[in-house]
N, C-alpha and C. Protein backbone atom coordinates (compact mmCIF):
# COMPACT_ATOMS: atom_id res chain seq x y z
N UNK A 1 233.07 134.09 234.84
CA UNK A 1 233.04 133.10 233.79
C UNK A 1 233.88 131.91 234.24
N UNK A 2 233.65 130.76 234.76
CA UNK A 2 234.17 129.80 234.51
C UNK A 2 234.80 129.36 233.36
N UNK A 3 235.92 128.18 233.75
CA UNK A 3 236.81 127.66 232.54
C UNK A 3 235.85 126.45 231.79
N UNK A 4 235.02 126.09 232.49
CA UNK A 4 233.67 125.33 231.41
C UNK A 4 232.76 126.16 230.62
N UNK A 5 232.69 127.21 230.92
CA UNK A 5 231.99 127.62 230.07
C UNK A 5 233.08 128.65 228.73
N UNK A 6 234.24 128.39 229.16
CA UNK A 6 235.22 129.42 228.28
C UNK A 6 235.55 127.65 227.44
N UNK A 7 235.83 126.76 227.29
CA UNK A 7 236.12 125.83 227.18
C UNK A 7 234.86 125.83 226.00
N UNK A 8 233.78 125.80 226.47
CA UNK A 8 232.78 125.79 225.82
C UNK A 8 232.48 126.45 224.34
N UNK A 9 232.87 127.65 224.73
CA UNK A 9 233.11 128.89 223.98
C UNK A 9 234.28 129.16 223.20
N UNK A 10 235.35 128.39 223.38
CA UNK A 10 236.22 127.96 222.02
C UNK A 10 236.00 126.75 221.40
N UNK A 11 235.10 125.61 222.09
CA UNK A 11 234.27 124.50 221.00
C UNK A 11 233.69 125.51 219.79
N UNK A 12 232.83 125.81 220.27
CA UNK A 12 231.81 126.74 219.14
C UNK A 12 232.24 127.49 218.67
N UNK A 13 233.05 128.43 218.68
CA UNK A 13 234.22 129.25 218.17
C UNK A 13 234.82 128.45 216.80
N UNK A 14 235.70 127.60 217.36
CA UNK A 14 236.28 126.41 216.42
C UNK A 14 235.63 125.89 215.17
N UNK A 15 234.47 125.65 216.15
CA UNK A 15 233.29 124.27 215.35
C UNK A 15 232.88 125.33 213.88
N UNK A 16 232.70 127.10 214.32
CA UNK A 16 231.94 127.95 213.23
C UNK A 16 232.78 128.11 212.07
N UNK A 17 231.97 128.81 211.00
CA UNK A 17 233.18 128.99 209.90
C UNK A 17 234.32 129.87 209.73
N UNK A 18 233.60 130.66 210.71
CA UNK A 18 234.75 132.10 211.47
C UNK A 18 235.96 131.52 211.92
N UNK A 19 235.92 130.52 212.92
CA UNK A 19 236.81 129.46 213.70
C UNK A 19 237.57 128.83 212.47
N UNK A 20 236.85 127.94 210.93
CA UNK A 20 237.87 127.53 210.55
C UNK A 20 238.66 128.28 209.47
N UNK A 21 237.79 129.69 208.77
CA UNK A 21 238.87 130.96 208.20
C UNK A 21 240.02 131.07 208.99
N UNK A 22 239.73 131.77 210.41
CA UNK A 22 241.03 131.62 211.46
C UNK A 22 241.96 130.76 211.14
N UNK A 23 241.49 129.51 211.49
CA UNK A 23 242.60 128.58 210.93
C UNK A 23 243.14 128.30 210.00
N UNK A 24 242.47 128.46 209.05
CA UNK A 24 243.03 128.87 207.45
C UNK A 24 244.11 129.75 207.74
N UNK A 25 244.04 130.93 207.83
CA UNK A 25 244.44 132.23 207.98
C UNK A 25 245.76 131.84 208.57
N UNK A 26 245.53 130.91 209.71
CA UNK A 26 246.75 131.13 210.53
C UNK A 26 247.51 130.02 210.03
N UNK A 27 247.02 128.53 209.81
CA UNK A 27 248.03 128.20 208.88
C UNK A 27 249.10 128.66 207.74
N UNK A 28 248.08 129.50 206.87
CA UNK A 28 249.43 130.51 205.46
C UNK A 28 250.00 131.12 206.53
N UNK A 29 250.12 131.61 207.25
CA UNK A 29 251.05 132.43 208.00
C UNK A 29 252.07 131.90 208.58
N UNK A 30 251.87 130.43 209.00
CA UNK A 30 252.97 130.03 209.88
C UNK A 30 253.91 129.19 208.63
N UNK A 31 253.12 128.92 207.39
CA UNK A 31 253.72 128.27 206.53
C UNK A 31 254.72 129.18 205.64
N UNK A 32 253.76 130.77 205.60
CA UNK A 32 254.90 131.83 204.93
C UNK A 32 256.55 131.96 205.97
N UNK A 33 256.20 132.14 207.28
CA UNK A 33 257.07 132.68 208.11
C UNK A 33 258.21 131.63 208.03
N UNK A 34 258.04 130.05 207.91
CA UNK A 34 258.64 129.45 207.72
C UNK A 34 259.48 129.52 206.62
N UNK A 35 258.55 129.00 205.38
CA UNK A 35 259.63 129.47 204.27
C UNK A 35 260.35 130.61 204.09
N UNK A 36 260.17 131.49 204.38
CA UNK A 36 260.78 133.18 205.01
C UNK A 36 262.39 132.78 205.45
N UNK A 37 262.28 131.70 206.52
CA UNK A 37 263.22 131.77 207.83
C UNK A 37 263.79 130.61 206.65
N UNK A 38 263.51 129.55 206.36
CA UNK A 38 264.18 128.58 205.03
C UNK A 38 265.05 129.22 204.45
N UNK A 39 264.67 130.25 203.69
CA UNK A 39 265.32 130.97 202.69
C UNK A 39 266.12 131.64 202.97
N UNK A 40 266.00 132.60 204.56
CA UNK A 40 267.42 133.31 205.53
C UNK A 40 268.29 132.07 205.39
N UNK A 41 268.23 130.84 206.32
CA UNK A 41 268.98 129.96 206.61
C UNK A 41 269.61 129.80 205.30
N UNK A 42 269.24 129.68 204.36
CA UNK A 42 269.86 128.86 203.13
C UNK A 42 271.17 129.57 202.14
N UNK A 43 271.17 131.07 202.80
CA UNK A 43 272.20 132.08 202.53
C UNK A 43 272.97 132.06 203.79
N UNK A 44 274.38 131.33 203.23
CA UNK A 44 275.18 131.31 204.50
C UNK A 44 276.03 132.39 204.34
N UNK A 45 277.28 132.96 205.35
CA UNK A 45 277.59 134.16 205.22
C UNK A 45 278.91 133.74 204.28
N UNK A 46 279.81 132.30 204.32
CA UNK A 46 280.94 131.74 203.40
C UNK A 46 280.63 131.62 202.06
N UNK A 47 279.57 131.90 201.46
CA UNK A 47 278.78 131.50 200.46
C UNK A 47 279.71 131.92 198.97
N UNK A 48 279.92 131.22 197.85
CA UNK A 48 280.24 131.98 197.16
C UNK A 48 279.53 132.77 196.38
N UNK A 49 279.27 134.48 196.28
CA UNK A 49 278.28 135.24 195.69
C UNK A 49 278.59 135.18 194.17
N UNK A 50 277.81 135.16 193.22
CA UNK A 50 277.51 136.03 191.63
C UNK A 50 277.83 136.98 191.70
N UNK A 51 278.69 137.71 191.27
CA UNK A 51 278.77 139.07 191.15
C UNK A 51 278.65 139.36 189.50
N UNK A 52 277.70 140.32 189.16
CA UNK A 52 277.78 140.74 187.87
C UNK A 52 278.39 141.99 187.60
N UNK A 53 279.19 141.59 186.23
CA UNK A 53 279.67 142.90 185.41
C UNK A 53 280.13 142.86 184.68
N UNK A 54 281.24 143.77 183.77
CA UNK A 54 281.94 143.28 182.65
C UNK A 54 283.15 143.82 182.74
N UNK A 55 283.98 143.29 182.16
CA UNK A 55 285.12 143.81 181.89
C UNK A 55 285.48 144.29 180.52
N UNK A 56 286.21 145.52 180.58
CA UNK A 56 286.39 146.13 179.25
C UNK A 56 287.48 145.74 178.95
N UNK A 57 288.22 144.76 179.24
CA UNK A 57 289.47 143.98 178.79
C UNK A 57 289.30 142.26 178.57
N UNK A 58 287.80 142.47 178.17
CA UNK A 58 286.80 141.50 177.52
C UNK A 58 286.98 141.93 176.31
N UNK A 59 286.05 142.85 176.04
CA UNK A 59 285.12 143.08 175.49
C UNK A 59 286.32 143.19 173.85
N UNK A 60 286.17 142.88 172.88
CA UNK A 60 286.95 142.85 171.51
C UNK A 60 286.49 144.03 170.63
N UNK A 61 287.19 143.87 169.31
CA UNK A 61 286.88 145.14 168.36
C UNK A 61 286.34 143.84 167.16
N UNK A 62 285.76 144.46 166.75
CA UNK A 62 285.67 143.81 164.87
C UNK A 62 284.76 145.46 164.18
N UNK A 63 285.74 145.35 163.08
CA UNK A 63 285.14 146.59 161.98
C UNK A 63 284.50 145.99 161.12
N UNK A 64 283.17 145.23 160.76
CA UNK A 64 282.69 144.18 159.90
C UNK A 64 281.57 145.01 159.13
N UNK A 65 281.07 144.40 158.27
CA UNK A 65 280.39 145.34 157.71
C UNK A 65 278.85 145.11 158.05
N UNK A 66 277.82 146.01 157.49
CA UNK A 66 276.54 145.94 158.43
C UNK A 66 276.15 144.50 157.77
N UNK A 67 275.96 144.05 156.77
CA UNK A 67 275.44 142.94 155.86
C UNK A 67 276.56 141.57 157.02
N UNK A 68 277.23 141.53 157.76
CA UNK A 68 278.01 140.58 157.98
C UNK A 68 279.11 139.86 156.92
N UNK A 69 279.15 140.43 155.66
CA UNK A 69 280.39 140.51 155.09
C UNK A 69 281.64 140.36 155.32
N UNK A 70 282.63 140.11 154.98
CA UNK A 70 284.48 140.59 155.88
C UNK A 70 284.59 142.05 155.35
N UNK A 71 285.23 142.84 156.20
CA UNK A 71 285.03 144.39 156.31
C UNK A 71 286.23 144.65 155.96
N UNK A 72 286.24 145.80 155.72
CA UNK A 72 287.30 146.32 155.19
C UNK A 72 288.45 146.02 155.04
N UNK A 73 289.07 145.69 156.38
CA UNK A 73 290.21 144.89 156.81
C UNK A 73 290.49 143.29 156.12
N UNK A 74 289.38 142.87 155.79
CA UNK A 74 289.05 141.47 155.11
C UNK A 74 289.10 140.09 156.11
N UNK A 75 289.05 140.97 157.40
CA UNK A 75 289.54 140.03 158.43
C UNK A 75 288.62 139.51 158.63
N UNK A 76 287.27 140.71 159.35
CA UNK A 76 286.87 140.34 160.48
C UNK A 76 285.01 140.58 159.93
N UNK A 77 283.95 139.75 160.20
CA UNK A 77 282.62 139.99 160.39
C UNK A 77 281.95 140.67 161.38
N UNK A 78 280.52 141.39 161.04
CA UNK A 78 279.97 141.99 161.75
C UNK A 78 279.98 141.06 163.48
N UNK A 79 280.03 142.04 164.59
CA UNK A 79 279.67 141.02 165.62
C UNK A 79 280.58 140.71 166.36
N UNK A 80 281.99 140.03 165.29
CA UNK A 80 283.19 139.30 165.54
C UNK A 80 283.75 140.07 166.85
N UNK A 81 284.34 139.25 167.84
CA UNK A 81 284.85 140.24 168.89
C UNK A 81 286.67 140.02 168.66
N UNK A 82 287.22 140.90 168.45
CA UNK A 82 289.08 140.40 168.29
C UNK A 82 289.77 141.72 169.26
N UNK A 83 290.74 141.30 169.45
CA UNK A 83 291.12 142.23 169.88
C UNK A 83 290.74 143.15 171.06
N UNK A 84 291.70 144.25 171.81
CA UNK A 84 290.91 145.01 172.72
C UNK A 84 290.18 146.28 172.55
N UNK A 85 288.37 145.99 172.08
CA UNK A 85 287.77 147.01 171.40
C UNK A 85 287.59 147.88 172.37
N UNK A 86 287.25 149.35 171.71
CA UNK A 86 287.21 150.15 172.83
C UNK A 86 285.45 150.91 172.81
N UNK A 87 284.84 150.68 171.39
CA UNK A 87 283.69 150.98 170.93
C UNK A 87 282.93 150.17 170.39
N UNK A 88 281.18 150.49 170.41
CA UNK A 88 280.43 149.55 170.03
C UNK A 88 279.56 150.16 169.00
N UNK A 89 278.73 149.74 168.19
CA UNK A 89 277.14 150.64 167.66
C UNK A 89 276.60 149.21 167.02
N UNK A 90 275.18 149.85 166.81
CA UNK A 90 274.04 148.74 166.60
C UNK A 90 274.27 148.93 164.69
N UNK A 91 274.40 147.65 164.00
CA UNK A 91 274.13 147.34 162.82
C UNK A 91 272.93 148.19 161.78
N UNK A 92 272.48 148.77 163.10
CA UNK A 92 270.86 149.23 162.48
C UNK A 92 271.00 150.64 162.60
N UNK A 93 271.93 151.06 163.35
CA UNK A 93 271.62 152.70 163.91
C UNK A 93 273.09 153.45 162.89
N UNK A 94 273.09 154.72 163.75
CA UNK A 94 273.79 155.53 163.09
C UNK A 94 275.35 156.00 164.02
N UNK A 95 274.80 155.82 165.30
CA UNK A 95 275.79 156.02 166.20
C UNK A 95 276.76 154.89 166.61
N UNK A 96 277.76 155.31 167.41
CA UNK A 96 278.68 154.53 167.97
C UNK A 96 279.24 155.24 169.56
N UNK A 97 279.21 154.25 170.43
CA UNK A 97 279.38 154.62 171.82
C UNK A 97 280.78 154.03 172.64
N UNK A 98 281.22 154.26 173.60
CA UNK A 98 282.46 153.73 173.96
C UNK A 98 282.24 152.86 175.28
N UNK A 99 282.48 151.89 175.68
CA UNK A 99 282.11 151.00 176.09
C UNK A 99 281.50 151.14 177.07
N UNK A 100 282.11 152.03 177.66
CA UNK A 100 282.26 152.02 179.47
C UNK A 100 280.68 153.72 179.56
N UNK A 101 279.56 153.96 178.33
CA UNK A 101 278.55 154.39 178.23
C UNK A 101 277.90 153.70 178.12
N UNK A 102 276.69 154.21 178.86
CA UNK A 102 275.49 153.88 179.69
C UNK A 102 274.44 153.74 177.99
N UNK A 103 274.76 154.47 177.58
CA UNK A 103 273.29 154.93 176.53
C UNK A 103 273.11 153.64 175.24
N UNK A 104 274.51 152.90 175.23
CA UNK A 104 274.14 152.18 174.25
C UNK A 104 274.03 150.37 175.13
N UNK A 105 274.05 150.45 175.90
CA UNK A 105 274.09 149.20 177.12
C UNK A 105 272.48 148.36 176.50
N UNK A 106 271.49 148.99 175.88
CA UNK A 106 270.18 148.60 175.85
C UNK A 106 270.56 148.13 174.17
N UNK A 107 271.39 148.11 173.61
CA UNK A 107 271.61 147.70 172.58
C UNK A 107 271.59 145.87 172.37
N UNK A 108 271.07 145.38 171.73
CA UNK A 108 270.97 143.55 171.37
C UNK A 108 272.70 143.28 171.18
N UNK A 109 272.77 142.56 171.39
CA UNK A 109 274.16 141.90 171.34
C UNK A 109 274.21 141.22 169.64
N UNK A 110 273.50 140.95 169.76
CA UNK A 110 273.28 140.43 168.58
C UNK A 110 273.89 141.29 167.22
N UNK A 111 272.87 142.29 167.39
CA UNK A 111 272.79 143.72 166.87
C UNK A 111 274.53 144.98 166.92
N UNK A 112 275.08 144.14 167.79
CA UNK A 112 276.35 145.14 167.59
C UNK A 112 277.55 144.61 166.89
N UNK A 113 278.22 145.93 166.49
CA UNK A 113 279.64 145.37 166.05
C UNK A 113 280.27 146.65 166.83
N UNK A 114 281.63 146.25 166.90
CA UNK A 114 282.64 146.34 167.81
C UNK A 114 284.14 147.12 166.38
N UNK A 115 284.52 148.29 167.71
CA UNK A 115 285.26 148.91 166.71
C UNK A 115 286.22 149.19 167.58
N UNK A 116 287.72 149.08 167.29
CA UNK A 116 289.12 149.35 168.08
C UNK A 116 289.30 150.45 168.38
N UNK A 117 288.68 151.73 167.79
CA UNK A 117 288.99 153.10 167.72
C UNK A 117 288.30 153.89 167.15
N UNK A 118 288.21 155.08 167.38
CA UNK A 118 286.83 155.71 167.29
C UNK A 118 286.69 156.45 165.80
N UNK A 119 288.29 156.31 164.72
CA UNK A 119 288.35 156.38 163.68
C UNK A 119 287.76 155.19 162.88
N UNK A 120 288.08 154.38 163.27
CA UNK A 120 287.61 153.29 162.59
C UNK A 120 285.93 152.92 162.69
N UNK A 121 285.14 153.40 163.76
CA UNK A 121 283.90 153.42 163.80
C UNK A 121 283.31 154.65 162.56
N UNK A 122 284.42 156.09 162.73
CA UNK A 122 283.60 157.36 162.13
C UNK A 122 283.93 156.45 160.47
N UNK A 123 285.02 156.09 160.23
CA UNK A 123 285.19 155.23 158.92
C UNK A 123 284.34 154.56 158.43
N UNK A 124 283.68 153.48 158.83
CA UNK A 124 282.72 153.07 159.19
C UNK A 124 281.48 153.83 158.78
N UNK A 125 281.26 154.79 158.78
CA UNK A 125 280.05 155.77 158.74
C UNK A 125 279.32 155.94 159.85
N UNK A 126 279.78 155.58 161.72
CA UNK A 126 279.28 156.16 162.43
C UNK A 126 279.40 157.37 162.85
N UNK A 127 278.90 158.01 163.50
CA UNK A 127 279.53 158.86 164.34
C UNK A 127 279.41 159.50 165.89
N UNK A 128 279.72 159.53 167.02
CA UNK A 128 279.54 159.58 168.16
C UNK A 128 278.22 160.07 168.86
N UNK A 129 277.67 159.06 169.76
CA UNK A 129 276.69 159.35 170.40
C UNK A 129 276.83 160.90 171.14
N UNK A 130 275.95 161.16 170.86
CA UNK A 130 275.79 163.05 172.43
C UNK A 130 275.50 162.59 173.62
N UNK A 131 274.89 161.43 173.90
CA UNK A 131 274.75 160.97 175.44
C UNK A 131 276.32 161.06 175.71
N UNK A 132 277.07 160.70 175.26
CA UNK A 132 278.35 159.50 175.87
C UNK A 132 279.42 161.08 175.43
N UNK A 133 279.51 162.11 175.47
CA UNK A 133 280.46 162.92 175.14
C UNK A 133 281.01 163.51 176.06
């Protein structure tokens, strides 16, 4: 085979629609690999990271009542965060969980109030989750 007739034979190659899928094809590819290698580059190793989590020397107490009322104490509303709470439960439910449990984490924020002690939650009329025991 000569290089004129191989010459030849990637004209027509090219020229077909096979030839310009190929090129299709191989364009997204060199355009993915790029943005790929963009996006390595763009994470440097000095970087400052997000780290998520919480702290339970955040997190507050309020004993409020389910209606959002001032609660017992006359202090504090449903929700209210004061203080260093150690328990949570949903406005809607029956239980109450301690912070640092997994089972009430899917709870709305919205939806919780916050209790200093786990008397003051059973006071309250909760009483302790069985996940979290």
């Amino acid at each position: 085979m000569s290089i004129h007739n191989f010459k030849e034979k990637i004209k027509d190659f090219v020229g077909s629609e096979k030839g310009k899928d190929f090129f299709v094809v191989g364009i997204i590819l060199l355009a993915s690999v790029f943005s790929f290698g963009l996006g390595r580059l763009s994470i440097s190793e000095n970087s400052d990271r997000v780290k998520v989590g919480y702290d339970p020397d955040m997190l507050t107490a309020s004993v409020g009542s389910l209606n959002g009322l001032p609660s017992a104490n006359g202090s504090n509303t449903a929700g209210e965060r004061v203080g260093g709470g150690s328990f949570f439960a949903s406005k809607k439910g029956t239980k109450y969980y301690p912070v640092d449990c997994g089972a009430g984490q899917t709870l709305l924020e919205t939806n919780k109030i916050f209790f200093s002690t786990s008397a003051d939650a059973e006071k309250a009329g909760y009483s302790l989750s069985t996940a979290c025991k």
